[in-house]
N, C-alpha and C. Protein backbone atom coordinates (compact mmCIF):
# COMPACT_ATOMS: atom_id res chain seq x y z
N UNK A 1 0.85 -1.17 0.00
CA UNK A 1 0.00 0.00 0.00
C UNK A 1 0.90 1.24 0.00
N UNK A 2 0.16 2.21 -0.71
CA UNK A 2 0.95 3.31 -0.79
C UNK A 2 1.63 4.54 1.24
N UNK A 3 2.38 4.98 0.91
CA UNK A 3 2.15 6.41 2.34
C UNK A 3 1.06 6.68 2.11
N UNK A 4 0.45 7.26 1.37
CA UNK A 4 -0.69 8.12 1.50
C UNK A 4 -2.13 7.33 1.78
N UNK A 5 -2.11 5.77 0.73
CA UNK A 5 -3.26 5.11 1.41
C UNK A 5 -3.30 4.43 2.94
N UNK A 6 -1.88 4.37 3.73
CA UNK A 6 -1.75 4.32 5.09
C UNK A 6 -2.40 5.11 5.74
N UNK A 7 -1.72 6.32 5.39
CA UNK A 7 -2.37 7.16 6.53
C UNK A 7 -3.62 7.72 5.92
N UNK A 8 -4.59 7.37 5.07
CA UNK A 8 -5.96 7.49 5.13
C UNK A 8 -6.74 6.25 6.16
N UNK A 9 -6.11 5.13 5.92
CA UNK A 9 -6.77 4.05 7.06
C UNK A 9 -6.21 4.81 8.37
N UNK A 10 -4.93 5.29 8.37
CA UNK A 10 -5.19 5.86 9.99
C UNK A 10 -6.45 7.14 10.74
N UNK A 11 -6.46 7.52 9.05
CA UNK A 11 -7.30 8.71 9.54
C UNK A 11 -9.05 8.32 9.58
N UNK A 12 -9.38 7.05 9.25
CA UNK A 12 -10.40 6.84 9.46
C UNK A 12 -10.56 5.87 10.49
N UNK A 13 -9.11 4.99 11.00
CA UNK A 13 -9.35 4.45 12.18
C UNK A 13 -9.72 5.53 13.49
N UNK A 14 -8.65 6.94 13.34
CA UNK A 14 -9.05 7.49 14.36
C UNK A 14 -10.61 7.53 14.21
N UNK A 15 -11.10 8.25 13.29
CA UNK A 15 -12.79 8.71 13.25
C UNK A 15 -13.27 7.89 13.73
N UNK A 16 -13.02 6.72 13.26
CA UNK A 16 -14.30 5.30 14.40
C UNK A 16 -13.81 5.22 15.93
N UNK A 17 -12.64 5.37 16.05
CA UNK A 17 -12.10 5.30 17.46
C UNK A 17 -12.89 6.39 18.25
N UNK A 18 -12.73 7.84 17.86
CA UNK A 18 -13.50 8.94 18.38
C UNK A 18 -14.90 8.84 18.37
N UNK A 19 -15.24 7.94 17.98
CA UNK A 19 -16.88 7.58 17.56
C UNK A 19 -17.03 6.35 18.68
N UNK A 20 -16.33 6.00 19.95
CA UNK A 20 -15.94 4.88 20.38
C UNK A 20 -16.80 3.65 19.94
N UNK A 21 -16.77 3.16 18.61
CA UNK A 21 -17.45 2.15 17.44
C UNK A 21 -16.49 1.25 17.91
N UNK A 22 -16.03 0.47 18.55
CA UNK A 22 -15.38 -0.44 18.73
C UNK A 22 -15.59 -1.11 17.75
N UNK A 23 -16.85 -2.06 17.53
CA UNK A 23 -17.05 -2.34 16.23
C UNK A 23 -16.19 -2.43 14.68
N UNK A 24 -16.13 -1.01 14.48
CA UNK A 24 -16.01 -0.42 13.43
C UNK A 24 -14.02 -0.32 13.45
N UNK A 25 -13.77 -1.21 14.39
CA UNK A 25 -12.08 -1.34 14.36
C UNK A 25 -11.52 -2.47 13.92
N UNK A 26 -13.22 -3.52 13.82
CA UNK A 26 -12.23 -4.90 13.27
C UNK A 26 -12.15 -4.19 11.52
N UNK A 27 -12.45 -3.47 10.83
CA UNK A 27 -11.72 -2.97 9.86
C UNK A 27 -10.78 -2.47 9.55
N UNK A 28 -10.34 -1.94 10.83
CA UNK A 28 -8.44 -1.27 10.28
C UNK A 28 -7.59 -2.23 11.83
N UNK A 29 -8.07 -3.00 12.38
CA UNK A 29 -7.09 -3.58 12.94
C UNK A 29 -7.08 -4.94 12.72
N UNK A 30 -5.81 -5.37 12.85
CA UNK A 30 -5.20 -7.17 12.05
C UNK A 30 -6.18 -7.88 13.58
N UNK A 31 -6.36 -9.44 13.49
CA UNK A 31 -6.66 -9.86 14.08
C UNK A 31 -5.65 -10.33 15.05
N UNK A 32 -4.25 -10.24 14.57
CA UNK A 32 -3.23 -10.25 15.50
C UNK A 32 -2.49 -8.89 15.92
N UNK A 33 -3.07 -8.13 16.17
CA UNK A 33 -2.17 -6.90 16.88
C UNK A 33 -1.81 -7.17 17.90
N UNK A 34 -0.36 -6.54 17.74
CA UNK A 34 0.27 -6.80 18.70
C UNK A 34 0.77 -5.35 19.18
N UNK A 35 0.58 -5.11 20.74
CA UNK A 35 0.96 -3.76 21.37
C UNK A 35 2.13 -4.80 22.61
N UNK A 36 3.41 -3.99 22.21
CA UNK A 36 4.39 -4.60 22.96
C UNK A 36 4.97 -4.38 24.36
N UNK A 37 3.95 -3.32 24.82
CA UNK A 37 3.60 -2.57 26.15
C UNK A 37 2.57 -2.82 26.96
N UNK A 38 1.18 -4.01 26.52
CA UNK A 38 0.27 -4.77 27.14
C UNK A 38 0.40 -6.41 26.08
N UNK A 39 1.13 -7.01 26.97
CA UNK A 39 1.30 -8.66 26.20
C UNK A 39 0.55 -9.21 26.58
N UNK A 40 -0.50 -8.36 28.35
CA UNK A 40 -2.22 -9.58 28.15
C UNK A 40 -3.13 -9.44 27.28
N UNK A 41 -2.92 -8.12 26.60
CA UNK A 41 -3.99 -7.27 25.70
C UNK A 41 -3.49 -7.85 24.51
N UNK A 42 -3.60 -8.75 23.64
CA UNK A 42 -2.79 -9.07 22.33
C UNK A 42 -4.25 -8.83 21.40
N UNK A 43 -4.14 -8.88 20.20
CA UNK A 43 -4.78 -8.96 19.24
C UNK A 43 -5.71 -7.98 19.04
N UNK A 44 -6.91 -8.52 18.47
CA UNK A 44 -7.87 -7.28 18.36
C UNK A 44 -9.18 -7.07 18.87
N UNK A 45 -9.27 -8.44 19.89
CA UNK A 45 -10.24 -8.50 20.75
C UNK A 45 -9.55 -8.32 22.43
N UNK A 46 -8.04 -8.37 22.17
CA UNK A 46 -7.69 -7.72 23.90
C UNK A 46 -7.60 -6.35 23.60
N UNK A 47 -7.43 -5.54 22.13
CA UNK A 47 -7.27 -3.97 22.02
C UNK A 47 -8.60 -3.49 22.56
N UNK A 48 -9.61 -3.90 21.59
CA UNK A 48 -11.11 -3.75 21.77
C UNK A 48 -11.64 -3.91 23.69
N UNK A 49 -10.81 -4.87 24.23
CA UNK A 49 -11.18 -4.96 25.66
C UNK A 49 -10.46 -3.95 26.45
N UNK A 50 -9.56 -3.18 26.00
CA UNK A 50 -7.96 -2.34 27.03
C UNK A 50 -9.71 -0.77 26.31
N UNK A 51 -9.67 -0.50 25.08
CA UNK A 51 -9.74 0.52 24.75
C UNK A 51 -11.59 0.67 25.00
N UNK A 52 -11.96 -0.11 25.69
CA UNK A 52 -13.46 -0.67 26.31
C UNK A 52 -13.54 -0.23 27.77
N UNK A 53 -12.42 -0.18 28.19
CA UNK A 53 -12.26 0.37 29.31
C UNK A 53 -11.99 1.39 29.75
N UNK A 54 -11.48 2.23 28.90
CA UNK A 54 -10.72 3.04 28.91
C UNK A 54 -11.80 3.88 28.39
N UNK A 55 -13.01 3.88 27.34
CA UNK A 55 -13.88 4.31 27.43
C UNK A 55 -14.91 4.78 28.38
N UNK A 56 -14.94 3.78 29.30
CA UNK A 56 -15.79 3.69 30.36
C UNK A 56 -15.15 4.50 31.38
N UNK A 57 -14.15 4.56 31.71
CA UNK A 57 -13.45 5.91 32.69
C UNK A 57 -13.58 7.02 32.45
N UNK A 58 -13.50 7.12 30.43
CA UNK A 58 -13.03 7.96 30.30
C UNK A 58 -14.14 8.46 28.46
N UNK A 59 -15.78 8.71 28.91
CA UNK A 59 -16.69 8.87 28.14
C UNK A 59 -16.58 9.64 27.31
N UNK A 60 -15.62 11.17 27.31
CA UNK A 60 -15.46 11.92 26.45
C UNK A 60 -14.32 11.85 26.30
N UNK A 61 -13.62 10.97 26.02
CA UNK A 61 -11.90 10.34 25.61
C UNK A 61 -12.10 10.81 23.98
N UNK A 62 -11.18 11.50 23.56
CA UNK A 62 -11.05 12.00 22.10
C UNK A 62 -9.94 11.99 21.99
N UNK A 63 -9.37 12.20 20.83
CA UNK A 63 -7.71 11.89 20.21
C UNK A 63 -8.19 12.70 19.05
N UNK A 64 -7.00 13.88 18.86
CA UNK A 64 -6.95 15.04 17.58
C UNK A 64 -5.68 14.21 17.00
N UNK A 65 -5.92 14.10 15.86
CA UNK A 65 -4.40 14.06 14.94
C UNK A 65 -3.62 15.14 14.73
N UNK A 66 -2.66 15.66 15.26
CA UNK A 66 -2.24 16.53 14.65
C UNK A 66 -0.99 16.22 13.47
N UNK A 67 -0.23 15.36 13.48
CA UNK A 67 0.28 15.43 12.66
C UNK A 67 0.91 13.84 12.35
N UNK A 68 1.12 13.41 11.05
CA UNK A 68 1.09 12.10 10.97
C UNK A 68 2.49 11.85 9.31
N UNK A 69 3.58 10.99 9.71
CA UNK A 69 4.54 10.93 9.15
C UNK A 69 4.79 9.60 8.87
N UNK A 70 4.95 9.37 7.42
CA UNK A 70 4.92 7.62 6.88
C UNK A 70 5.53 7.40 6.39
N UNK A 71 6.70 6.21 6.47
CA UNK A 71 7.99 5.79 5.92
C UNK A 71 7.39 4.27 5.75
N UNK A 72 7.90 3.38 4.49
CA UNK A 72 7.08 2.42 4.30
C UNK A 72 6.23 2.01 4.84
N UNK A 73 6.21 0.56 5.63
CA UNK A 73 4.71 0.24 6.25
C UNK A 73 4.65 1.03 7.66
N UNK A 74 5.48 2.07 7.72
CA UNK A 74 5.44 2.63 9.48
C UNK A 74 4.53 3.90 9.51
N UNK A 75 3.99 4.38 10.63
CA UNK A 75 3.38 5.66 10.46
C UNK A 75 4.02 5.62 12.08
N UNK A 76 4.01 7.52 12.21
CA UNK A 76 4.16 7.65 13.03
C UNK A 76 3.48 9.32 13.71
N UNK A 77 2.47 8.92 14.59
CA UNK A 77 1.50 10.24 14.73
C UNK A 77 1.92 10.97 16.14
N UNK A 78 1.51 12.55 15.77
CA UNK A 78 1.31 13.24 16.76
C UNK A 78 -0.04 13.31 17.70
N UNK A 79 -0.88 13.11 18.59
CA UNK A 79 -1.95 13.38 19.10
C UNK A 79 -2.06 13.69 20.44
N UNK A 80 -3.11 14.75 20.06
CA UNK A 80 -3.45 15.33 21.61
C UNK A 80 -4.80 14.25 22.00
N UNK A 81 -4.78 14.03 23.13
CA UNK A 81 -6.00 13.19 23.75
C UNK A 81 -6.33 14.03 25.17
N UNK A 82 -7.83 13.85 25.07
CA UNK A 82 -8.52 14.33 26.10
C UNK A 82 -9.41 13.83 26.29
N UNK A 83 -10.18 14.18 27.90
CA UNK A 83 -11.86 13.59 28.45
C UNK A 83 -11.22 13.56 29.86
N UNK A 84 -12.65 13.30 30.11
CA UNK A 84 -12.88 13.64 31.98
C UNK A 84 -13.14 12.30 32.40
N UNK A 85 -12.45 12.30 33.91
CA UNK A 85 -12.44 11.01 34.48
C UNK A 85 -13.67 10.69 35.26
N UNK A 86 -14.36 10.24 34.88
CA UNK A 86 -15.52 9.82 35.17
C UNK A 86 -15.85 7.82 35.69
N UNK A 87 -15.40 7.48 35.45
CA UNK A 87 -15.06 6.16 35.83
C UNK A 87 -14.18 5.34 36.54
N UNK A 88 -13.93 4.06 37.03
CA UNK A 88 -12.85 3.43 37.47
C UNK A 88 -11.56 3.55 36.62
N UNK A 89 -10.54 3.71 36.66
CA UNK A 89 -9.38 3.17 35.66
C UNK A 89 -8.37 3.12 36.43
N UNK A 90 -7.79 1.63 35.84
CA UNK A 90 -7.09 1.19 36.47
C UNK A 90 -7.14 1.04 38.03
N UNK A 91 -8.01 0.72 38.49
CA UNK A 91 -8.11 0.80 40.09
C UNK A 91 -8.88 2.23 40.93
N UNK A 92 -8.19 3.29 39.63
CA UNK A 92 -8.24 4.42 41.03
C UNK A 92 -9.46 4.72 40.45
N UNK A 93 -10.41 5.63 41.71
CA UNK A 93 -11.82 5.86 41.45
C UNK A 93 -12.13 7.15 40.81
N UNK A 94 -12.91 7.53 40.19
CA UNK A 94 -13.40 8.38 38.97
C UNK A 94 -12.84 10.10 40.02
N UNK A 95 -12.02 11.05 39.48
CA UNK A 95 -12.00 12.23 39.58
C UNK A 95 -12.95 13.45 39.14
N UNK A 96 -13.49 13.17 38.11
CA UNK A 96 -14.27 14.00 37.39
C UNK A 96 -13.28 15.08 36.85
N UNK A 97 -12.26 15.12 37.20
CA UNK A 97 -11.29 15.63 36.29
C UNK A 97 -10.83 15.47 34.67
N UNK A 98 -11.01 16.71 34.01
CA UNK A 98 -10.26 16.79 32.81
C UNK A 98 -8.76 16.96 32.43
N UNK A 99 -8.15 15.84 31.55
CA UNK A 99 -7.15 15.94 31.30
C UNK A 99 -6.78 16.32 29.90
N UNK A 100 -5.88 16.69 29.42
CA UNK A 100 -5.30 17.07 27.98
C UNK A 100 -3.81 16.32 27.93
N UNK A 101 -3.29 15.74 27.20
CA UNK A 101 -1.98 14.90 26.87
C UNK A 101 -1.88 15.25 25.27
N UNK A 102 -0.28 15.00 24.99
CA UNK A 102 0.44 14.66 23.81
C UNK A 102 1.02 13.67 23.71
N UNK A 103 0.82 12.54 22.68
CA UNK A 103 1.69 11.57 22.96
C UNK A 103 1.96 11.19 21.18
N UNK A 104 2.79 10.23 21.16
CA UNK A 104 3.43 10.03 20.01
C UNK A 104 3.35 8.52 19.89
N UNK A 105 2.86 7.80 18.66
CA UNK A 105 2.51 6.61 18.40
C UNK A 105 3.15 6.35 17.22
N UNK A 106 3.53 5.38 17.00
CA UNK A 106 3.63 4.30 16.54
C UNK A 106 3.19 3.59 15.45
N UNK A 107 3.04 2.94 14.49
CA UNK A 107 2.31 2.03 13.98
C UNK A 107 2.83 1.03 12.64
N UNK A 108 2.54 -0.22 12.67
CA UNK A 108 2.58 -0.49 11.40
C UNK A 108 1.33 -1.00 10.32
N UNK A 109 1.34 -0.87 9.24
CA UNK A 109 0.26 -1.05 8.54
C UNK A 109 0.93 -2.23 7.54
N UNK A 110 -0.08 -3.40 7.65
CA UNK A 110 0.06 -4.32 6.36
C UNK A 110 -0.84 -4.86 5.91
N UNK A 111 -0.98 -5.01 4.64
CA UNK A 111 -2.27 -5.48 3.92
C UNK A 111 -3.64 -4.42 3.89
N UNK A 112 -3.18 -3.07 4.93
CA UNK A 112 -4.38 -2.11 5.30
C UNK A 112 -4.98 -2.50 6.25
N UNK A 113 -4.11 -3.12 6.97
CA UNK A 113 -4.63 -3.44 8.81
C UNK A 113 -3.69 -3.31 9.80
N UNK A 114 -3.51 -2.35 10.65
CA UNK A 114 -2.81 -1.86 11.76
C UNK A 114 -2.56 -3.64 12.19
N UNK A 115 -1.23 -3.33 12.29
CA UNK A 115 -0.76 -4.70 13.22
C UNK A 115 -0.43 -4.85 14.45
N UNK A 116 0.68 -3.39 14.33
CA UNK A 116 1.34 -3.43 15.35
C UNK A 116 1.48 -1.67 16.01
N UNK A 117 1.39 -1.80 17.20
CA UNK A 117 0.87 -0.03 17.68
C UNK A 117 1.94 -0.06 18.93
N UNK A 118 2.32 1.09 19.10
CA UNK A 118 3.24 1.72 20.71
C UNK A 118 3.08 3.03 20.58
N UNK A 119 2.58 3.14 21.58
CA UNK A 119 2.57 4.67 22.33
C UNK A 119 3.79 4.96 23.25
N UNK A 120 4.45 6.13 22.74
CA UNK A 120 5.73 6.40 23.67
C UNK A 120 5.17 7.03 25.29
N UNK A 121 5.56 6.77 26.22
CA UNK A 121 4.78 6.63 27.18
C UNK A 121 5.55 8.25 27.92
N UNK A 122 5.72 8.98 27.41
CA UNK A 122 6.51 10.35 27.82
C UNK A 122 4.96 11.26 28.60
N UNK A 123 3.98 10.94 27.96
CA UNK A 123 2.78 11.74 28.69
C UNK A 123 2.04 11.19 30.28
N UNK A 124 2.30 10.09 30.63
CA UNK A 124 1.84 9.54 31.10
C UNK A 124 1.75 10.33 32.63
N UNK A 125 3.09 10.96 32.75
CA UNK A 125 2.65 11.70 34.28
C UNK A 125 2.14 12.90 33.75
N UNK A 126 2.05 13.47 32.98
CA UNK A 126 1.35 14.65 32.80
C UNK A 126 -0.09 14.08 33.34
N UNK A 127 -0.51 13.19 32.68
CA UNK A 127 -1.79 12.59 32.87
C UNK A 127 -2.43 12.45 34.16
N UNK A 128 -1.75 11.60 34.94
CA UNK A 128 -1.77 10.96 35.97
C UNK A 128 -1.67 12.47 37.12
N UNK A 129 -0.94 13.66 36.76
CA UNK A 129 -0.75 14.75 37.59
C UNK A 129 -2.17 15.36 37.54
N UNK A 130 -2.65 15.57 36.19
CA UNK A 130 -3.60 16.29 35.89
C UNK A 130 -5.33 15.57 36.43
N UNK A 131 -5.14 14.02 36.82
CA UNK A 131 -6.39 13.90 37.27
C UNK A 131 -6.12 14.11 38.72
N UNK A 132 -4.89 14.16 39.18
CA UNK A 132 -5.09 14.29 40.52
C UNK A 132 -4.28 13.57 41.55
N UNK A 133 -3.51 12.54 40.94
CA UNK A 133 -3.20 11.50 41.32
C UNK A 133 -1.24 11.05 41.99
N UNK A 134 -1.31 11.90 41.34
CA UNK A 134 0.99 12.45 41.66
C UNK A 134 0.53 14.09 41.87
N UNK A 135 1.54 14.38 42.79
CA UNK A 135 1.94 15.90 42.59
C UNK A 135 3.38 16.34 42.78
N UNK A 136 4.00 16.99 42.55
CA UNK A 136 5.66 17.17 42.18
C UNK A 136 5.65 17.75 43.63
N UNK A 137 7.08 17.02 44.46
CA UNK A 137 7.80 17.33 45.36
C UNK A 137 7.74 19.10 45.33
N UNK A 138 8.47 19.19 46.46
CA UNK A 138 9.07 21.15 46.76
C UNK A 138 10.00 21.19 45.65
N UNK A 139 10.88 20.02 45.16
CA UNK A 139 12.21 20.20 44.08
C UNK A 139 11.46 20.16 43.10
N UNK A 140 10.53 19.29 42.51
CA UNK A 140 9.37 19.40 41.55
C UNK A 140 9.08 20.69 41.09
N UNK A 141 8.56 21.72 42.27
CA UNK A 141 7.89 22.54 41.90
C UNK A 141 8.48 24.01 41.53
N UNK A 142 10.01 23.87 42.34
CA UNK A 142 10.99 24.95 41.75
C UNK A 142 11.82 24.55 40.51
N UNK A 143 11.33 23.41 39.79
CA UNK A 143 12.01 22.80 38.76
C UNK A 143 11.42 23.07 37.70
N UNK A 144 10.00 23.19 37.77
CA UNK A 144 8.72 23.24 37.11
C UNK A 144 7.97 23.67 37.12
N UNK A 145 8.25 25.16 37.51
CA UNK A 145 7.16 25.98 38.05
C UNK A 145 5.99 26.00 37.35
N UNK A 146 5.88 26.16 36.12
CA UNK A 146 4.99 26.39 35.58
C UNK A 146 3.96 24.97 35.42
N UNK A 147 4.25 23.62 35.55
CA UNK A 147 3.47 22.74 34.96
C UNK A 147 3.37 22.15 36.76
N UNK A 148 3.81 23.30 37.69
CA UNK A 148 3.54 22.01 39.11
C UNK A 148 1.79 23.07 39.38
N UNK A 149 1.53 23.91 38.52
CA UNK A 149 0.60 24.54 39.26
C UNK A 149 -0.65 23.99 39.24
């Protein structure tokens, strides 16, 4: 498949994803995906179960593309993700807090089915700060003034 017909399946996987159509993902994902950062979550019925949940915490969970870069079967995207914690995740109990993240993904495409996905995990305390859940030390906060507020 061409760069450009890649990242049109990415750009319509996001749309069903933002549409949380679970459904509508056994079309752009392989039946073996593999995410190499959840090895209980394999395929495309443990993605559908991780991103099922993650719904349910998290009801107005959205992902913007901002920018998306394709070297043979690889893509590799920019996105902002957001929504309010409204649910269980992962254990801890619903904040009602809104979060905003950037994170950077991953992907490969073959045959026109996402196989293989990683999210670089660099946002993750932003995240985790912003529902509520870490807060930066006294060294934290003269380190960081601006993002300990």
């Amino acid at each position: 498949m061409s760069l450009e017909e890649n990242k049109a399946i990415f750009r319509r996987y996001i749309d069903a994803y933002n549409q949380h159509n679970l459904d509508a993902l056994d079309e752009f994902i392989a039946s073996d995906y593999v995410d190499p950062d959840y090895p209980q979550l394999q395929g495309l019925e443990g993605l559908k179960q991780m991103i099922g949940m993650a719904f349910k915490a998290f009801p107005d969970y959205h992902e913007t593309l901002e920018d998306i870069i394709a070297e043979g079967d690889k893509l590799w995207v920019l996105l902002t993700y957001t929504g309010t914690h409204k649910g269980e995740f992962m254990g801890l109990p619903p904040t009602g807090k809104k979060f905003t993240c950037l994170a950077i993904d991953m992907y490969r495409i073959v045959n026109g089915k996402i196989v293989w996905g990683k999210r670089i995990p660099t946002p993750d305390l932003a995240f985790f700060k912003q529902l509520g859940f870490i807060e930066y030390t006294e060294k934290g906060k003269k380190l960081f003034p601006e993002e300990s507020k």
